[in-house]
PDB file of N, CA and C in Angstrom:
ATOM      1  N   UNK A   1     115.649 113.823 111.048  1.00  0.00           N
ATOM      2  CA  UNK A   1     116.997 113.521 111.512  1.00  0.00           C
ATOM      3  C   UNK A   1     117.058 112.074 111.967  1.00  0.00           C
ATOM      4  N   UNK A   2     118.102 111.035 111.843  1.00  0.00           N
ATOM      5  CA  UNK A   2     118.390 110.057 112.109  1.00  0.00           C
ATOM      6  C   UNK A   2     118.651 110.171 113.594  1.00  0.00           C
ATOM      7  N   UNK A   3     117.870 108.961 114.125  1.00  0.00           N
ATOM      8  CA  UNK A   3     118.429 108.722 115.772  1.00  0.00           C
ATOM      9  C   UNK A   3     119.970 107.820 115.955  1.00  0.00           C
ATOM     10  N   UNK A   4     120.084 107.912 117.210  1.00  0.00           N
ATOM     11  CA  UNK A   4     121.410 106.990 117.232  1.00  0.00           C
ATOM     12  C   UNK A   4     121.523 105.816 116.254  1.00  0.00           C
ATOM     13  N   UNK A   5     120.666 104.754 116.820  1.00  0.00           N
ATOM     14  CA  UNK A   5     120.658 103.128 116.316  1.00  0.00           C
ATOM     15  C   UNK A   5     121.073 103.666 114.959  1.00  0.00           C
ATOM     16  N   UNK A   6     119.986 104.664 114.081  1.00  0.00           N
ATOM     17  CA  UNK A   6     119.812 104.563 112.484  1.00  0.00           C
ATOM     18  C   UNK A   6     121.452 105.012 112.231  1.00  0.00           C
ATOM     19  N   UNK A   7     121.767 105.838 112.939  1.00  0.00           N
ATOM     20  CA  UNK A   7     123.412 106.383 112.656  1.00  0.00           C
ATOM     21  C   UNK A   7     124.524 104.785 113.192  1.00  0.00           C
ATOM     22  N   UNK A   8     124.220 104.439 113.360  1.00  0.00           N
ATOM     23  CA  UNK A   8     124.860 103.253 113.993  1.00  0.00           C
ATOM     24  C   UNK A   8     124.652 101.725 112.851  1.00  0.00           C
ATOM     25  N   UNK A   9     123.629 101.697 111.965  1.00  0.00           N
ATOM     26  CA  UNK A   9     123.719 101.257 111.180  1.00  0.00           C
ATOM     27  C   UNK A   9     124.485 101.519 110.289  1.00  0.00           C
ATOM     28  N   UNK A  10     124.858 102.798 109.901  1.00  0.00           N
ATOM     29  CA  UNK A  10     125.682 103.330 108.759  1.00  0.00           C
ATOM     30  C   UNK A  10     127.229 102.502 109.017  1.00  0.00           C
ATOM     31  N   UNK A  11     127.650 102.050 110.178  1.00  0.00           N
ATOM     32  CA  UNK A  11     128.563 101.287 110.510  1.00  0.00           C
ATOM     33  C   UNK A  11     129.173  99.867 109.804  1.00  0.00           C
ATOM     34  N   UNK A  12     127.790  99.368 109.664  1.00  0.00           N
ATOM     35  CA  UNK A  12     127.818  98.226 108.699  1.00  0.00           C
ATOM     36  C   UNK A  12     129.071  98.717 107.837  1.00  0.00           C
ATOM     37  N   UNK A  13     129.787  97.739 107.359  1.00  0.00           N
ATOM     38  CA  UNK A  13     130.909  97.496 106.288  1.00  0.00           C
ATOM     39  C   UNK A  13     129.802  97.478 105.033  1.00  0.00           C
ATOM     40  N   UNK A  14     128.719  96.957 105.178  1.00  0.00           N
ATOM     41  CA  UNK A  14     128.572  96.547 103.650  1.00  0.00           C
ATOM     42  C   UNK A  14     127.915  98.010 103.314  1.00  0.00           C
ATOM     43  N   UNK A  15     127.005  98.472 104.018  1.00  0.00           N
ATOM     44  CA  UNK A  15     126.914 100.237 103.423  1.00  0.00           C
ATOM     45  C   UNK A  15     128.197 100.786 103.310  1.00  0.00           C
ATOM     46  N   UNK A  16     128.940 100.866 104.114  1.00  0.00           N
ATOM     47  CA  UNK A  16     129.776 101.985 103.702  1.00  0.00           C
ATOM     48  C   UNK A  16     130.883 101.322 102.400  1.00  0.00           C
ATOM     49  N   UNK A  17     130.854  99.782 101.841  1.00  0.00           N
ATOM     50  CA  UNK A  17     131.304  99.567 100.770  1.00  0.00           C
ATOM     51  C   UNK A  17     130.758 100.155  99.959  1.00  0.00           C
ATOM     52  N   UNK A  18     129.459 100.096 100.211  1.00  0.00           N
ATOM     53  CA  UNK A  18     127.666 100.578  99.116  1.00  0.00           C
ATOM     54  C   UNK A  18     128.391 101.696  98.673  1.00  0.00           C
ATOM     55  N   UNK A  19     128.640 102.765 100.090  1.00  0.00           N
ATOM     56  CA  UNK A  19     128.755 104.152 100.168  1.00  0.00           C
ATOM     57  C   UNK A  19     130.238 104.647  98.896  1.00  0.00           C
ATOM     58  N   UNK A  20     130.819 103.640  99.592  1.00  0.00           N
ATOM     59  CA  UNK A  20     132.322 103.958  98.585  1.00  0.00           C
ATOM     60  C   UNK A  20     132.335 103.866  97.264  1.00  0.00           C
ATOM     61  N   UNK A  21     131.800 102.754  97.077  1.00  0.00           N
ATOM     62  CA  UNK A  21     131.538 102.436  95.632  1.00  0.00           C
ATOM     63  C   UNK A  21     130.716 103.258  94.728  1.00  0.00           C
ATOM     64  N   UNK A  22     129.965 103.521  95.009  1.00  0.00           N
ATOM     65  CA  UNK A  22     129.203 104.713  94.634  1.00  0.00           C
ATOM     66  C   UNK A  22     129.761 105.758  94.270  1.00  0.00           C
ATOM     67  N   UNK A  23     130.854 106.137  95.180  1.00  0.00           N
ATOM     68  CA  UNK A  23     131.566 107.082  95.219  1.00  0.00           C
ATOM     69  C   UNK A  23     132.812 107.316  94.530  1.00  0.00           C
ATOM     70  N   UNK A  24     133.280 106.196  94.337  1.00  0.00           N
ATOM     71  CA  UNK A  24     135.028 105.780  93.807  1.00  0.00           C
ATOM     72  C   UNK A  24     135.166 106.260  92.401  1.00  0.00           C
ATOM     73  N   UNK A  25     134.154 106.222  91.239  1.00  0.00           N
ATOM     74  CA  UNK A  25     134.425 106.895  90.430  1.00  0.00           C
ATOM     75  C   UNK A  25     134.439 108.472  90.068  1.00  0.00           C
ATOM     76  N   UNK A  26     133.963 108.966  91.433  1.00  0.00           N
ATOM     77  CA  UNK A  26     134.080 110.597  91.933  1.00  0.00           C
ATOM     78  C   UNK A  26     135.564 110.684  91.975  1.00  0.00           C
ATOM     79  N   UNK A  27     136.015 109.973  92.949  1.00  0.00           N
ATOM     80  CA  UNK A  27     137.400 110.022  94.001  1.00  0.00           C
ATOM     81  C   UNK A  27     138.078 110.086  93.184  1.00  0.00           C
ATOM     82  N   UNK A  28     137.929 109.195  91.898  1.00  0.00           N
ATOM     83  CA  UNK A  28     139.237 109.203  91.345  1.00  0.00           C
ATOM     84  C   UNK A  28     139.362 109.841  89.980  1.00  0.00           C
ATOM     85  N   UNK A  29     138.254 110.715  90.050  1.00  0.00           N
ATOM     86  CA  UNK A  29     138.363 111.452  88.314  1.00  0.00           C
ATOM     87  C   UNK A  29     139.578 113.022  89.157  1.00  0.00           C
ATOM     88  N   UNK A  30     139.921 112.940  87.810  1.00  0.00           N
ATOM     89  CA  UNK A  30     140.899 114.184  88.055  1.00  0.00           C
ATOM     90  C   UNK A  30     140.545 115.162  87.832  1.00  0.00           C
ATOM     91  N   UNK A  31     140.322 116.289  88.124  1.00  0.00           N
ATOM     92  CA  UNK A  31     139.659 117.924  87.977  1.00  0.00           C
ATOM     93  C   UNK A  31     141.485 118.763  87.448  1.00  0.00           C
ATOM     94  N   UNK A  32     141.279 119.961  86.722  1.00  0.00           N
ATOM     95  CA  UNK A  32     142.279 120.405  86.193  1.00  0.00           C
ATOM     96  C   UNK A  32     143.156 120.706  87.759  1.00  0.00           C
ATOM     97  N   UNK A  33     142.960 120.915  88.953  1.00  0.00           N
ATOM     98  CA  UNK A  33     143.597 121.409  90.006  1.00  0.00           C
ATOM     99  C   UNK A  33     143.864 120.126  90.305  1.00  0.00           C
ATOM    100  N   UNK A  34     143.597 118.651  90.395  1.00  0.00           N
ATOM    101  CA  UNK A  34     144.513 117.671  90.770  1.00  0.00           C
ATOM    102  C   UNK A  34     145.753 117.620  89.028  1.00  0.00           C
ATOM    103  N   UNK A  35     145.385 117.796  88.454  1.00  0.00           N
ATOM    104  CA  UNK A  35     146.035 117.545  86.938  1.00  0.00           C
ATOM    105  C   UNK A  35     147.584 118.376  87.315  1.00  0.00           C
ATOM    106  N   UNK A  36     147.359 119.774  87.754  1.00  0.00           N
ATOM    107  CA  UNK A  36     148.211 120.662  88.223  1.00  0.00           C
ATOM    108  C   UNK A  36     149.092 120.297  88.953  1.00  0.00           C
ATOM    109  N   UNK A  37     148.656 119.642  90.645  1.00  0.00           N
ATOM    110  CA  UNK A  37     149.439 119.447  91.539  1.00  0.00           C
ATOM    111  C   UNK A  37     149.976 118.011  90.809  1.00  0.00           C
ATOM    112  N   UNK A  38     149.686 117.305  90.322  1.00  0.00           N
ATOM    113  CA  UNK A  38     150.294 116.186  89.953  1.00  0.00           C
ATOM    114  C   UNK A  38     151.548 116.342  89.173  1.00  0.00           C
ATOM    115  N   UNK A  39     150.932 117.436  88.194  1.00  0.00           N
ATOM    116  CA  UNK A  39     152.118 117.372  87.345  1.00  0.00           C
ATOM    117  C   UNK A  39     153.448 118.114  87.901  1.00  0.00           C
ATOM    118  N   UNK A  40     153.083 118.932  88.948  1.00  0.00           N
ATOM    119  CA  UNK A  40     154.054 119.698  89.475  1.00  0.00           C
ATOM    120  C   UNK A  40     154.689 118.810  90.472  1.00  0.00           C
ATOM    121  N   UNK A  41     154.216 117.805  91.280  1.00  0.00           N
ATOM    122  CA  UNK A  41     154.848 117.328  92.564  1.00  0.00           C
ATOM    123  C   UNK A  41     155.391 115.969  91.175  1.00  0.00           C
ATOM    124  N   UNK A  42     155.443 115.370  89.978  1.00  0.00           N
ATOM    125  CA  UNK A  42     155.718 114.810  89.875  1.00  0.00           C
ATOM    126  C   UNK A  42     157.349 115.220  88.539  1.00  0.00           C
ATOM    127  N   UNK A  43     157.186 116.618  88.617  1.00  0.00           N
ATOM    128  CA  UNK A  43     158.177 117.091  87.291  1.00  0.00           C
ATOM    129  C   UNK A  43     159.337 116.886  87.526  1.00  0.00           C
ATOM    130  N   UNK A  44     159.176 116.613  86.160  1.00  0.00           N
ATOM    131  CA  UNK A  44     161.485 116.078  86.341  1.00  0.00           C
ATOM    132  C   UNK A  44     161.831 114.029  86.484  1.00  0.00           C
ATOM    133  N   UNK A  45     160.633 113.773  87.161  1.00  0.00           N
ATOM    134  CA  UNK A  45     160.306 112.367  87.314  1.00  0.00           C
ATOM    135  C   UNK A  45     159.747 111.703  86.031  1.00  0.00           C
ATOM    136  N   UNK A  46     160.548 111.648  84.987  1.00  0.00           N
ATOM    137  CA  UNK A  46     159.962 110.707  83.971  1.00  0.00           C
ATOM    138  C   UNK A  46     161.144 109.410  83.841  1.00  0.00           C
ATOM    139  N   UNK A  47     161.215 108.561  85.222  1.00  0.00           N
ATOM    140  CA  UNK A  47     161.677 107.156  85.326  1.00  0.00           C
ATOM    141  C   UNK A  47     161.627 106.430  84.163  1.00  0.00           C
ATOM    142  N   UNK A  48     160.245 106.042  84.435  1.00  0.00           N
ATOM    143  CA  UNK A  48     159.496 105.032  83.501  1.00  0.00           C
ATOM    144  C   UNK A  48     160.755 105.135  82.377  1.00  0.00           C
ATOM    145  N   UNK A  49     160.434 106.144  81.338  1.00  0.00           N
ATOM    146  CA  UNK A  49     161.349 106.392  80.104  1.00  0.00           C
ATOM    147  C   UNK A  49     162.275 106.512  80.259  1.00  0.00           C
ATOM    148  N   UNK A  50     163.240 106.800  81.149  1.00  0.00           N
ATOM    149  CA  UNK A  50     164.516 106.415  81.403  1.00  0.00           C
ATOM    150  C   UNK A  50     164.804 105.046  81.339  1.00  0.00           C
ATOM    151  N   UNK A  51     164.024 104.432  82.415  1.00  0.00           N
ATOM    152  CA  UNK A  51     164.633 102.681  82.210  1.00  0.00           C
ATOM    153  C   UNK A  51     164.338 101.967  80.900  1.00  0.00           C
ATOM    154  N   UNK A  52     163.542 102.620  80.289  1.00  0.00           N
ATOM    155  CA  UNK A  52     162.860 101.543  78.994  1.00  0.00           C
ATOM    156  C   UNK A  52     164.418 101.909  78.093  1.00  0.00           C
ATOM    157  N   UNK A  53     164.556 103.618  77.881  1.00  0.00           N
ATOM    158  CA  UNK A  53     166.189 103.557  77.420  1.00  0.00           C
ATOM    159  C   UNK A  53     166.919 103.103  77.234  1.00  0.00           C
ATOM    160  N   UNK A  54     167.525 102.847  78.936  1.00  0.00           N
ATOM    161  CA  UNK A  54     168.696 102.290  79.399  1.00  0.00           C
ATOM    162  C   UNK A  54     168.429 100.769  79.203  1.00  0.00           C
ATOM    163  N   UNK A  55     167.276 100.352  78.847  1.00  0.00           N
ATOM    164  CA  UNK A  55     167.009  98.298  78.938  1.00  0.00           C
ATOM    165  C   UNK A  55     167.560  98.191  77.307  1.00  0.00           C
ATOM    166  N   UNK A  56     166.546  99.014  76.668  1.00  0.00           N
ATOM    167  CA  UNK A  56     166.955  99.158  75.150  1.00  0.00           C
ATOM    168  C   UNK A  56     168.086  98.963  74.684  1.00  0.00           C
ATOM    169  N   UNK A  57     168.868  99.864  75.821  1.00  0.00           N
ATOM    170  CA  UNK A  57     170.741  99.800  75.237  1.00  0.00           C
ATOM    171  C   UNK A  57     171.136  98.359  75.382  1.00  0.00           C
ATOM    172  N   UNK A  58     170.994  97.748  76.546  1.00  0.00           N
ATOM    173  CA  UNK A  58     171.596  96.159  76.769  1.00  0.00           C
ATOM    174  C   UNK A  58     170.592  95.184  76.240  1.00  0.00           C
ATOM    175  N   UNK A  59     169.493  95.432  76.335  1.00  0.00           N
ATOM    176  CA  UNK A  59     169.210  94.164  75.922  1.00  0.00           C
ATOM    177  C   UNK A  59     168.161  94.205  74.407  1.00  0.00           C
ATOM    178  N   UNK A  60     168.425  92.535  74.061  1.00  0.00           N
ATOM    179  CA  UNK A  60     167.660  91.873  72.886  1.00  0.00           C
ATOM    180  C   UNK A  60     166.137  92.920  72.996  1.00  0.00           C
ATOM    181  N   UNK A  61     165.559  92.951  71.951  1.00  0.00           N
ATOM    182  CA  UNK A  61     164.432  93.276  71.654  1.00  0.00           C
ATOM    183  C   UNK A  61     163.083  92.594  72.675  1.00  0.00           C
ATOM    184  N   UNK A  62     163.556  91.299  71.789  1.00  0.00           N
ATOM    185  CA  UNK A  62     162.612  89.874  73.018  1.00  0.00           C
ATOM    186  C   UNK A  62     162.922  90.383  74.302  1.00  0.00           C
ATOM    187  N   UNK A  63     164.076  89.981  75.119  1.00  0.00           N
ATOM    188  CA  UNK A  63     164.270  90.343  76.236  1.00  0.00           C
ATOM    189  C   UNK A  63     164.113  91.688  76.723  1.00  0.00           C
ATOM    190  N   UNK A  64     164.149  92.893  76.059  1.00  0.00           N
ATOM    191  CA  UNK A  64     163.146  94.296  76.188  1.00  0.00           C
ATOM    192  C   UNK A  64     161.792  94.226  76.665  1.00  0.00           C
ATOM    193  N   UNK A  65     161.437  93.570  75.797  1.00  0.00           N
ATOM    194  CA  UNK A  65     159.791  93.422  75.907  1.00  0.00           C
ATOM    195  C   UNK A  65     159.378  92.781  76.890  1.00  0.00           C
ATOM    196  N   UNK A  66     160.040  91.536  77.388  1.00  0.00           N
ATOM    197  CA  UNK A  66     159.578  91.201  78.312  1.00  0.00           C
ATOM    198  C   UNK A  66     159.955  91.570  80.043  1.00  0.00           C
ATOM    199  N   UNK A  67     161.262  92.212  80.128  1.00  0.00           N
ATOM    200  CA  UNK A  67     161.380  93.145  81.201  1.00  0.00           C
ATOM    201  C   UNK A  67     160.574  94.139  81.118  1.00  0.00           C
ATOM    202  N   UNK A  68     160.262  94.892  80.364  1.00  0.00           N
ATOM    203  CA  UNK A  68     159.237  95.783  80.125  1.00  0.00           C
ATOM    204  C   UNK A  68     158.053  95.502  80.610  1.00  0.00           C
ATOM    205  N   UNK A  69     157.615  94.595  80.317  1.00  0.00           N
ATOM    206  CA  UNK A  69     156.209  93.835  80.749  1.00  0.00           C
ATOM    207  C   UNK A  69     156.294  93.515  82.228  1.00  0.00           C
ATOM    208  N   UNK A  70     157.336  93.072  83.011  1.00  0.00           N
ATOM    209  CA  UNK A  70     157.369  92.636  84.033  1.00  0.00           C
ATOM    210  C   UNK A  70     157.195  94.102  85.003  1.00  0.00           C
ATOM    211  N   UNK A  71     157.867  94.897  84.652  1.00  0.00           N
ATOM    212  CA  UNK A  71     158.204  96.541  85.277  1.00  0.00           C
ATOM    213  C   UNK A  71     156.615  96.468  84.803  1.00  0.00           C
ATOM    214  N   UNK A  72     155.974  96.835  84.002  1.00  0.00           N
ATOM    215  CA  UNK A  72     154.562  97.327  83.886  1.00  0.00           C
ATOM    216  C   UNK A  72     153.501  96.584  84.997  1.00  0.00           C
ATOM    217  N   UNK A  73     153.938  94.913  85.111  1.00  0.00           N
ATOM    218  CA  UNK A  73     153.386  94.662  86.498  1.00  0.00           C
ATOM    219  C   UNK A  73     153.767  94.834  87.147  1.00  0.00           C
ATOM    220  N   UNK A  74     154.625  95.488  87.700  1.00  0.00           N
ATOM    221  CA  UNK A  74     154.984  95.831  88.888  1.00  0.00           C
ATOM    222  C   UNK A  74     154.239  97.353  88.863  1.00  0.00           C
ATOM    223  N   UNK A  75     154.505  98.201  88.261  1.00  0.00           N
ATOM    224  CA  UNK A  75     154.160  99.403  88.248  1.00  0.00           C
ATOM    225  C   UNK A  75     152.452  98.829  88.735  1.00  0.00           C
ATOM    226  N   UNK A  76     151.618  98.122  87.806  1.00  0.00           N
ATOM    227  CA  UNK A  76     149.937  97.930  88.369  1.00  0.00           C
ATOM    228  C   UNK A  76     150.035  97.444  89.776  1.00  0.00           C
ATOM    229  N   UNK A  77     150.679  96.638  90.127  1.00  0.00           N
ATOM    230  CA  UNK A  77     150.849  96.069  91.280  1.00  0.00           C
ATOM    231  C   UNK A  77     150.669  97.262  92.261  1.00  0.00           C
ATOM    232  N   UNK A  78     151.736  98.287  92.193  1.00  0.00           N
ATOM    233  CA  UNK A  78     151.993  99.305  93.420  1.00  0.00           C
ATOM    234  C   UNK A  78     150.701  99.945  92.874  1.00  0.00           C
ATOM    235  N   UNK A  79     149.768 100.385  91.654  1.00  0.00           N
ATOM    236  CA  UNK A  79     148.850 101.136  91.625  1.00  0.00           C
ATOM    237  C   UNK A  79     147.711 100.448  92.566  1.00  0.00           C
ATOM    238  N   UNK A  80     147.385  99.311  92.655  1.00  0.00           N
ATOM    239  CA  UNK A  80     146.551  98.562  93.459  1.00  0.00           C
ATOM    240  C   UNK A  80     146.636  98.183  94.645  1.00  0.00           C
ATOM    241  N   UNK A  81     147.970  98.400  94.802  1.00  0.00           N
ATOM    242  CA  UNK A  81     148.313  98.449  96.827  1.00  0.00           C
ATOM    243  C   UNK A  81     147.610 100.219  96.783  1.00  0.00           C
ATOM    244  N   UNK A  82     148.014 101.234  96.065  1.00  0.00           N
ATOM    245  CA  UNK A  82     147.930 102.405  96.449  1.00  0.00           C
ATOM    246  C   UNK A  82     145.925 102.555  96.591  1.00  0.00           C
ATOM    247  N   UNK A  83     145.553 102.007  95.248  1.00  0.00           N
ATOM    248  CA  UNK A  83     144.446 102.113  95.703  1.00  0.00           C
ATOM    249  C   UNK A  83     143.404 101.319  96.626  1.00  0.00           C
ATOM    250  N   UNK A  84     143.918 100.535  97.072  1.00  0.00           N
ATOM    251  CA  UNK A  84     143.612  99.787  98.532  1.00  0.00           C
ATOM    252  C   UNK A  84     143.709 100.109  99.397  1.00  0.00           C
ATOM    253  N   UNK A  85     145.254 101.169  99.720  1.00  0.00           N
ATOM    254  CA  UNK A  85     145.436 101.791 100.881  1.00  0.00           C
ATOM    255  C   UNK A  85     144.617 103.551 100.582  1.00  0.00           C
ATOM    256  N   UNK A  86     143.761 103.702  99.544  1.00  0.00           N
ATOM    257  CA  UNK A  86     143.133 104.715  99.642  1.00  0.00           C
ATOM    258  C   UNK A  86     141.977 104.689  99.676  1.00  0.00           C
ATOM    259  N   UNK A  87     141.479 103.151  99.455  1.00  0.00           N
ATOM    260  CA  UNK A  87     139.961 103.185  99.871  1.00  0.00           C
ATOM    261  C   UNK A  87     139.751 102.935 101.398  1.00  0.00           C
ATOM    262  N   UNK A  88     140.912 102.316 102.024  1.00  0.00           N
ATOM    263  CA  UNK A  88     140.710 101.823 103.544  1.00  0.00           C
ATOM    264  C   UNK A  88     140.809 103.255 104.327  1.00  0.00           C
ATOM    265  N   UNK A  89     142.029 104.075 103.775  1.00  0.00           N
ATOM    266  CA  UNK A  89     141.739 105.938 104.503  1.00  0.00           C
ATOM    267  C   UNK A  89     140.876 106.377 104.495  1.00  0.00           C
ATOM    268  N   UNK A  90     139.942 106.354 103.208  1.00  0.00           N
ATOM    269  CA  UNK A  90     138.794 107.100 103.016  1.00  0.00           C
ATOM    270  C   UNK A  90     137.279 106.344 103.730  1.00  0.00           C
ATOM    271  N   UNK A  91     137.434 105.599 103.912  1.00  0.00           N
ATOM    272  CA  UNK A  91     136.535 104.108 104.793  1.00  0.00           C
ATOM    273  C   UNK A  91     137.083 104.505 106.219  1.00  0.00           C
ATOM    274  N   UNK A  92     138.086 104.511 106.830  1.00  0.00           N
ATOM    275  CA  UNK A  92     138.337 104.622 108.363  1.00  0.00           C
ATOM    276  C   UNK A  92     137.978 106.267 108.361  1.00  0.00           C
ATOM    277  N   UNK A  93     138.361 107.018 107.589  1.00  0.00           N
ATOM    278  CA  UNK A  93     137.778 108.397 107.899  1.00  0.00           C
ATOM    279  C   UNK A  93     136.573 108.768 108.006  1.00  0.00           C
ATOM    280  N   UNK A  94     135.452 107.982 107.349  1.00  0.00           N
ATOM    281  CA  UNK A  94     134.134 108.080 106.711  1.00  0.00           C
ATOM    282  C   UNK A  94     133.849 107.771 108.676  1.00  0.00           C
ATOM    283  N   UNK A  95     134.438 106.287 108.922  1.00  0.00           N
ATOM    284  CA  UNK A  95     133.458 105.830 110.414  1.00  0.00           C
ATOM    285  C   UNK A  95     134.120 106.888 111.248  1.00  0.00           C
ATOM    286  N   UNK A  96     135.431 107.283 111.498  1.00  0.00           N
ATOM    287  CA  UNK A  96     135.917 108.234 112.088  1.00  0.00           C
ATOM    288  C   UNK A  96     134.590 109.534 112.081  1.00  0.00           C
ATOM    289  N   UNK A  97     134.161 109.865 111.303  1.00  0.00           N
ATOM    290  CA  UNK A  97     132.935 111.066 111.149  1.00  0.00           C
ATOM    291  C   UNK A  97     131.904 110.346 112.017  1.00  0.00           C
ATOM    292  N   UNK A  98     131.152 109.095 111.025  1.00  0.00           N
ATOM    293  CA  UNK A  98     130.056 108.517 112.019  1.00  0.00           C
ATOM    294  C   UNK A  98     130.152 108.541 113.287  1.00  0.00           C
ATOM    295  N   UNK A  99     131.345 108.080 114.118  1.00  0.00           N
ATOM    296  CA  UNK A  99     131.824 108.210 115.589  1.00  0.00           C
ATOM    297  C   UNK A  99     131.716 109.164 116.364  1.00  0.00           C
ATOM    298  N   UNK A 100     132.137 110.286 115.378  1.00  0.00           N
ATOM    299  CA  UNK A 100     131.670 111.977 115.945  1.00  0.00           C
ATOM    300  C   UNK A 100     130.550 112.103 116.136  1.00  0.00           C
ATOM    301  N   UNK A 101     129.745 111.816 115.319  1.00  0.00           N
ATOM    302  CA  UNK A 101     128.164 112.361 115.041  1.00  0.00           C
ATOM    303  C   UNK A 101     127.016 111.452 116.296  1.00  0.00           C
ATOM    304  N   UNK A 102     127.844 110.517 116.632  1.00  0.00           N
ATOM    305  CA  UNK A 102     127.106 109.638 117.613  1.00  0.00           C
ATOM    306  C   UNK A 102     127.803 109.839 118.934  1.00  0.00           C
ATOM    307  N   UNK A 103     128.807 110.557 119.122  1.00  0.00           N
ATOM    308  CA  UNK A 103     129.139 111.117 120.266  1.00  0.00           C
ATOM    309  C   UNK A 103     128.347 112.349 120.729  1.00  0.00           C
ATOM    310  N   UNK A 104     128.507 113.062 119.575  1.00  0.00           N
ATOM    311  CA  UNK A 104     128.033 114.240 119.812  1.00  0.00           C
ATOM    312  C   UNK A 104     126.786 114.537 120.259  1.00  0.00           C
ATOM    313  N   UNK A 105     126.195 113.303 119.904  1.00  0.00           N
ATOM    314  CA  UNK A 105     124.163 113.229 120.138  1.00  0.00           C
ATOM    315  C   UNK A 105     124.081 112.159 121.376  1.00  0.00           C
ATOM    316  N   UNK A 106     125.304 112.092 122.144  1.00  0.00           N
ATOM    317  CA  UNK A 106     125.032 111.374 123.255  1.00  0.00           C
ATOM    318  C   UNK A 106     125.237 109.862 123.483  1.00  0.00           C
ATOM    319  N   UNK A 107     125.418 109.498 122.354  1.00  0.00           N
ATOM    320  CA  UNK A 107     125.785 108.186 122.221  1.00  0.00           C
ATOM    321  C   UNK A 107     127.471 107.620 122.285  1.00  0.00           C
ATOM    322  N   UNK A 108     127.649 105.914 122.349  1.00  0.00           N
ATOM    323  CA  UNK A 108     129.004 105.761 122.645  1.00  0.00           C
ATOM    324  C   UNK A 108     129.410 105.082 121.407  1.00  0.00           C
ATOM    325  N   UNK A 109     130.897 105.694 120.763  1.00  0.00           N
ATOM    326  CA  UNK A 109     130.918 105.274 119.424  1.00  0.00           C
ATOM    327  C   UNK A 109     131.298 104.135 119.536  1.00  0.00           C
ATOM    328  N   UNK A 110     131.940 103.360 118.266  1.00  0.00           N
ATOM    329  CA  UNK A 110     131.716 102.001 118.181  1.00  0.00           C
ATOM    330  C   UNK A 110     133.631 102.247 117.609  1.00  0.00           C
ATOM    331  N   UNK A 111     134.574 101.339 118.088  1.00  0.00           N
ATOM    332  CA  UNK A 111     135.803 101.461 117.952  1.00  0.00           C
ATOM    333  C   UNK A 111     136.372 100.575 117.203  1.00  0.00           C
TER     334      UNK A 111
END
C-alpha cells in the first residue's frame, strides 16, 4: 500500500496528464449503451442538415461552400472547448478522489 507522501505525489499535474492520456482514448470510444443514449437525447436534432438546406436555397454554390466551411469550424471549435471542459472534470474529479484517500489515512489534502 502507498503511504501518504507516495499518494501525494499522484498530485503532480504531470502524472495525472500521464494518467489521462493514457486514458482518453478509453473515455472517448463509444460502447453500444453510449451510441443509444446519444442517439436518443439527440433525436429529432438534425440542425446541421437543416442549415446546409436552407444556405443552399440563398446562396451561390461558392458562397455555400464557404459558409459551410466556416459553420464546420465552428462546430470543431465547440467540439474542443467541450473536450477541454471534459478533460479538466475528469482531472478535478480524479484529485477530488486522491484528496479522499489522503484524508481518510490521516493526512491533510492538498486544495
Amino acid at each position: 500500500m502507498l503511504n501518504k507522501e507516495e499518494l501525494k505525489s499522484f498530485q503532480e499535474e504531470s502524472i495525472i496528464d500521464s494518467w489521462y492520456n493514457a486514458r482518453a482514448e478509453d473515455l472517448y470510444i463509444l460502447n453500444d449503451v453510449d451510441k443509444r443514449k446519444i442517439e436518443k437525447i439527440t433525436k429529432g436534432e438534425d440542425t446541421y442538415q437543416k442549415i446546409a438546406n436552407e444556405i443552399s436555397k440563398i446562396a451561390k454554390e461558392d458562397d455555400m461552400e464557404r459558409i459551410i466551411e466556416k459553420i464546420d469550424k465552428h462546430c470543431n471549435k465547440l467540439i474542443n472547448i467541450g473536450g477541454y471542459e471534459n478533460e479538466k472534470f475528469y482531472k478535478v474529479g480524479f484529485m477530488d478522489r486522491i484528496n479522499l484517500i489522503i484524508e481518510c489515512i490521516g493526512g491533510k489534502a492538498k486544495c
